[in-house]
Protein backbone atom coordinates (compact mmCIF):
# COMPACT_ATOMS: atom_id res chain seq x y z
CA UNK A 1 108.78 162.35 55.45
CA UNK A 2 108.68 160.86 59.02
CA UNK A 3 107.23 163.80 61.03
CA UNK A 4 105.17 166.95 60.57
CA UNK A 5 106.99 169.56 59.22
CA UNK A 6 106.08 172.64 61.69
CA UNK A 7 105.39 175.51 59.50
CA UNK A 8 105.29 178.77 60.61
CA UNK A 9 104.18 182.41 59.06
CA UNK A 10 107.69 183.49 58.24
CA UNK A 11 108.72 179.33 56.43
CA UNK A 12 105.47 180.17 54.27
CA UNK A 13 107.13 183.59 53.38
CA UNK A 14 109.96 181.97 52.76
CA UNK A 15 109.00 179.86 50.47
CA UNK A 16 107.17 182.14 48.54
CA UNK A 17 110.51 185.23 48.27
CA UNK A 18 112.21 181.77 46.81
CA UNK A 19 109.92 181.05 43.85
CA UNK A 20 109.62 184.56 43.64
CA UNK A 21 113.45 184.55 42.57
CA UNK A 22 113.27 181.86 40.96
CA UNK A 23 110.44 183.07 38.57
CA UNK A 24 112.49 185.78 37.68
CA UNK A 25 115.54 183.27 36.98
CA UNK A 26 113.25 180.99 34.98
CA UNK A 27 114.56 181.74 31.21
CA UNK A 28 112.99 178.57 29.97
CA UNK A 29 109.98 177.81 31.79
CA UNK A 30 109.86 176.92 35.63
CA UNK A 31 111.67 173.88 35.15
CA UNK A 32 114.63 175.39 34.15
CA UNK A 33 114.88 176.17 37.82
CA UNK A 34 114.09 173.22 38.98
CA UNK A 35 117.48 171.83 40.08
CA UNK A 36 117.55 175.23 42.49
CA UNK A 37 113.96 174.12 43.61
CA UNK A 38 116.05 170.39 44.26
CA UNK A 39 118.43 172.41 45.80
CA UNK A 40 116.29 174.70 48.19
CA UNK A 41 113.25 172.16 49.34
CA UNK A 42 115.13 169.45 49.56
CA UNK A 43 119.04 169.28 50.21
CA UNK A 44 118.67 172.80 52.59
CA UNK A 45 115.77 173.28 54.04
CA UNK A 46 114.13 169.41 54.04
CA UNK A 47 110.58 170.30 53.02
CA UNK A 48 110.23 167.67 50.68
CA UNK A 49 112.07 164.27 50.39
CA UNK A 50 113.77 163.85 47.03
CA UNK A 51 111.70 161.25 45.85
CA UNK A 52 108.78 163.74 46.48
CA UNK A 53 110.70 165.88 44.30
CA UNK A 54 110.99 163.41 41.49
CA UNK A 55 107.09 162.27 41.28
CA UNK A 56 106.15 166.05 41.36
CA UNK A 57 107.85 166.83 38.12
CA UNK A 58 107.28 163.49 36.84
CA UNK A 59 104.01 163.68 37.12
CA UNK A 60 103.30 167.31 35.88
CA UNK A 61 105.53 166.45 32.52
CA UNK A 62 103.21 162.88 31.60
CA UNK A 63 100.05 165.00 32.77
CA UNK A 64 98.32 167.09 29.71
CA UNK A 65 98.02 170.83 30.14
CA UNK A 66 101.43 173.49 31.00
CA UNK A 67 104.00 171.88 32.68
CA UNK A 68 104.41 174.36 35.31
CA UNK A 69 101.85 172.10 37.40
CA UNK A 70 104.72 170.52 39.22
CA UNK A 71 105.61 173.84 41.22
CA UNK A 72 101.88 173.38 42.75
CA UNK A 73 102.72 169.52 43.23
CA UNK A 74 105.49 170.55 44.57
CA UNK A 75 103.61 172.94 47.29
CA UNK A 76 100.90 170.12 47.61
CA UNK A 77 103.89 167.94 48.98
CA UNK A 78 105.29 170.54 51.20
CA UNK A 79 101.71 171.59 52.34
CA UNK A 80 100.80 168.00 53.54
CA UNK A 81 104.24 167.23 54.87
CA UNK A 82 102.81 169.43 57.46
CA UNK A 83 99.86 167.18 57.94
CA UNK A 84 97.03 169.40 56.96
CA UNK A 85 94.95 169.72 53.57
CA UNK A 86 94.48 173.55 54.39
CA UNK A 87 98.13 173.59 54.34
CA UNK A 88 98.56 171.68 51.41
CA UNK A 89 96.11 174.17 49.12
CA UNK A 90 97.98 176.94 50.90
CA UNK A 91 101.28 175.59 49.55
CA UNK A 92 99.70 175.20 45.94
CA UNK A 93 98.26 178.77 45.87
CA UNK A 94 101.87 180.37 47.32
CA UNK A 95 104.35 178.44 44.90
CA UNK A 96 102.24 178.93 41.77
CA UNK A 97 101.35 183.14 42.62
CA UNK A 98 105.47 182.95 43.32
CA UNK A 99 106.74 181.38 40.26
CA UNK A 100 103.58 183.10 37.43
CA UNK A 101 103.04 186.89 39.20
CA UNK A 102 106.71 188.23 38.45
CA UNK A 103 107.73 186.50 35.00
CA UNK A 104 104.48 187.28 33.68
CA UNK A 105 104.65 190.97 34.23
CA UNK A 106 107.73 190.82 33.62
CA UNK A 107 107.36 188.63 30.10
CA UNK A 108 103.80 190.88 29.17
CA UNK A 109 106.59 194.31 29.63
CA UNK A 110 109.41 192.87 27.67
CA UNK A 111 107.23 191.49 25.14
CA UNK A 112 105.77 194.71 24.37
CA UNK A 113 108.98 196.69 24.13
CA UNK A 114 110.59 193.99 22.29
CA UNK A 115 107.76 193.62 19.71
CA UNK A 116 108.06 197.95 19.34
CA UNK A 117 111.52 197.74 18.98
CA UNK A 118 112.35 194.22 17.03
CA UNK A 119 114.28 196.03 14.90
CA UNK A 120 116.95 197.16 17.14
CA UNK A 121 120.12 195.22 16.70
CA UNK A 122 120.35 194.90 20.76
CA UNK A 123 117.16 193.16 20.80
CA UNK A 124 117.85 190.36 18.39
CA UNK A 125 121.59 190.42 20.04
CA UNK A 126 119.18 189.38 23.65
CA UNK A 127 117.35 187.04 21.71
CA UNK A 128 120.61 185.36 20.67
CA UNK A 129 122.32 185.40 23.46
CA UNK A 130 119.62 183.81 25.98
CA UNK A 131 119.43 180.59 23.70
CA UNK A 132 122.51 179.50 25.64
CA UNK A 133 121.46 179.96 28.78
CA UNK A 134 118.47 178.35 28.28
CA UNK A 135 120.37 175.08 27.60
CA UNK A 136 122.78 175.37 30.10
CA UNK A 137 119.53 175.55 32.93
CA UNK A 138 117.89 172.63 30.87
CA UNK A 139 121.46 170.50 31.22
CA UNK A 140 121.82 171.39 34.78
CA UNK A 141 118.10 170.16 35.48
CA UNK A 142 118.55 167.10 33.68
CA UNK A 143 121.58 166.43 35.37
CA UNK A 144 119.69 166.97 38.63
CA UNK A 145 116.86 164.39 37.44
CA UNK A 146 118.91 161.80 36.12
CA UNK A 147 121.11 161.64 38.88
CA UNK A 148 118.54 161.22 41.86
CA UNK A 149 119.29 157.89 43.02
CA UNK A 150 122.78 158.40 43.57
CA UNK A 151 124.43 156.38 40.98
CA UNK A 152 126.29 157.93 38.46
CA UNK A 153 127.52 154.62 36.89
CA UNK A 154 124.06 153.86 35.06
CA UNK A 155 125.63 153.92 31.91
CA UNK A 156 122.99 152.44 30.27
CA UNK A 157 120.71 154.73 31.36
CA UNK A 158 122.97 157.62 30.86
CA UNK A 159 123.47 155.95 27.09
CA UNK A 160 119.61 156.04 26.16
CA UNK A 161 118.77 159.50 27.22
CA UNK A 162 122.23 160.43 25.62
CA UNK A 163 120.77 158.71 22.38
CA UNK A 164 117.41 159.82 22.67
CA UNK A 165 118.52 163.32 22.96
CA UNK A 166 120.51 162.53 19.73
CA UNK A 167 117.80 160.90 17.70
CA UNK A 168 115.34 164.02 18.75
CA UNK A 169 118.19 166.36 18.16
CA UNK A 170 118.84 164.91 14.83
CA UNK A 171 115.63 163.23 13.37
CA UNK A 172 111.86 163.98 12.36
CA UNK A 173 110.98 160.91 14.90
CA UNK A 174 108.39 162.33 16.96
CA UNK A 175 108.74 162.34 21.13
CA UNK A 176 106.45 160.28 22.21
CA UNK A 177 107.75 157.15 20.03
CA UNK A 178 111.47 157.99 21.99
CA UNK A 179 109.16 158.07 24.82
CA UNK A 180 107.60 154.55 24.34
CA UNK A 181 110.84 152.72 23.48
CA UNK A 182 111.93 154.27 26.72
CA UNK A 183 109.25 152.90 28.41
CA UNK A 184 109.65 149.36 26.95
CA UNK A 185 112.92 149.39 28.11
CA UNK A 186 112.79 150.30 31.43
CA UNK A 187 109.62 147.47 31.51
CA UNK A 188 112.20 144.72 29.89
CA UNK A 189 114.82 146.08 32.57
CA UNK A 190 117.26 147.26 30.16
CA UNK A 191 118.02 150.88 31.95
């Protein structure tokens, strides 16, 4: 980002009605909705840049601990793209009360009535039916992510997370070894 972003009462608002929707839309976990997050801070409204993007869910997927942390890396960014650490803690405390207050309540009310009424044939029809919509938001994030620098022609790129999505899919190998031989060959610039 090149200058201060000027944020005023109603952009902080703003930002947190968005993740409010969006925490209602996030069948999945919060990155589910994280190519409408790519969508909304950075292609409309410019608050982050999309390599700020990238690191923030990057980073909050190798850290340890939920993976949610990259909606308050996310309002870090946005916070001191403005210039100010106040700003920056604001923007951590607004995106992660925005994206946890309504799908918790709304997960805690569900969960109850579903767990009284598991029996009911409309509540294991839910159950069923969400599984593909969960995908489809996982596909379109990935799509987002993998995507990000513009070309679409990295087959070989495109070819290893197509394969290590197979070998996951299909095996008993365990992630982090897909995630090594990843890593070893980005390192011996194979993808």
């Amino acid at each position: 980002m090149s200058a201060p972003l000027i944020f005023g009462w109603h952009d902080w608002l703003s930002l947190f009605g968005h993740y409010l929707m969006l925490s209602l839309m996030s069948v999945g976990g919060a990155i589910s909705t994280s190519s409408e997050m790519q969508r909304y801070l950075v292609a409309d409204k410019h608050w982050l840049s999309q390599s700020q993007f990238n690191e923030s869910i990057a980073l909050a997927q190798a850290a340890p601990g939920p993976n949610v942390l990259f909606v308050a890396l996310m309002g870090w960014h946005i916070g001191m793209n403005t210039g100010s650490m106040a700003a920056a803690l604001a923007g951590v405390a607004i995106t992660m009360c925005g994206i946890l207050i309504p799908s918790t309540m709304l997960t805690y009310t569900a969960a109850q009535w579903g767990h009284r009424n598991r029996e009911l044939r409309v509540v294991r029809a839910f159950k069923q039916g969400m599984a593909p919509v969960v995908v489809a938001l996982l596909l379109s994030t990935s799509w987002i992510l993998g995507s990000a620098h513009g070309e679409r022609a990295d087959w070989p790129l495109w070819l290893l997370s197509l394969a290590s999505g197979v070998v996951l899919w299909r095996t008993r190998v365990h992630l982090l070894w897909v995630l090594a031989l990843g890593a070893v060959a980005g390192w011996l610039q194979l993808v």
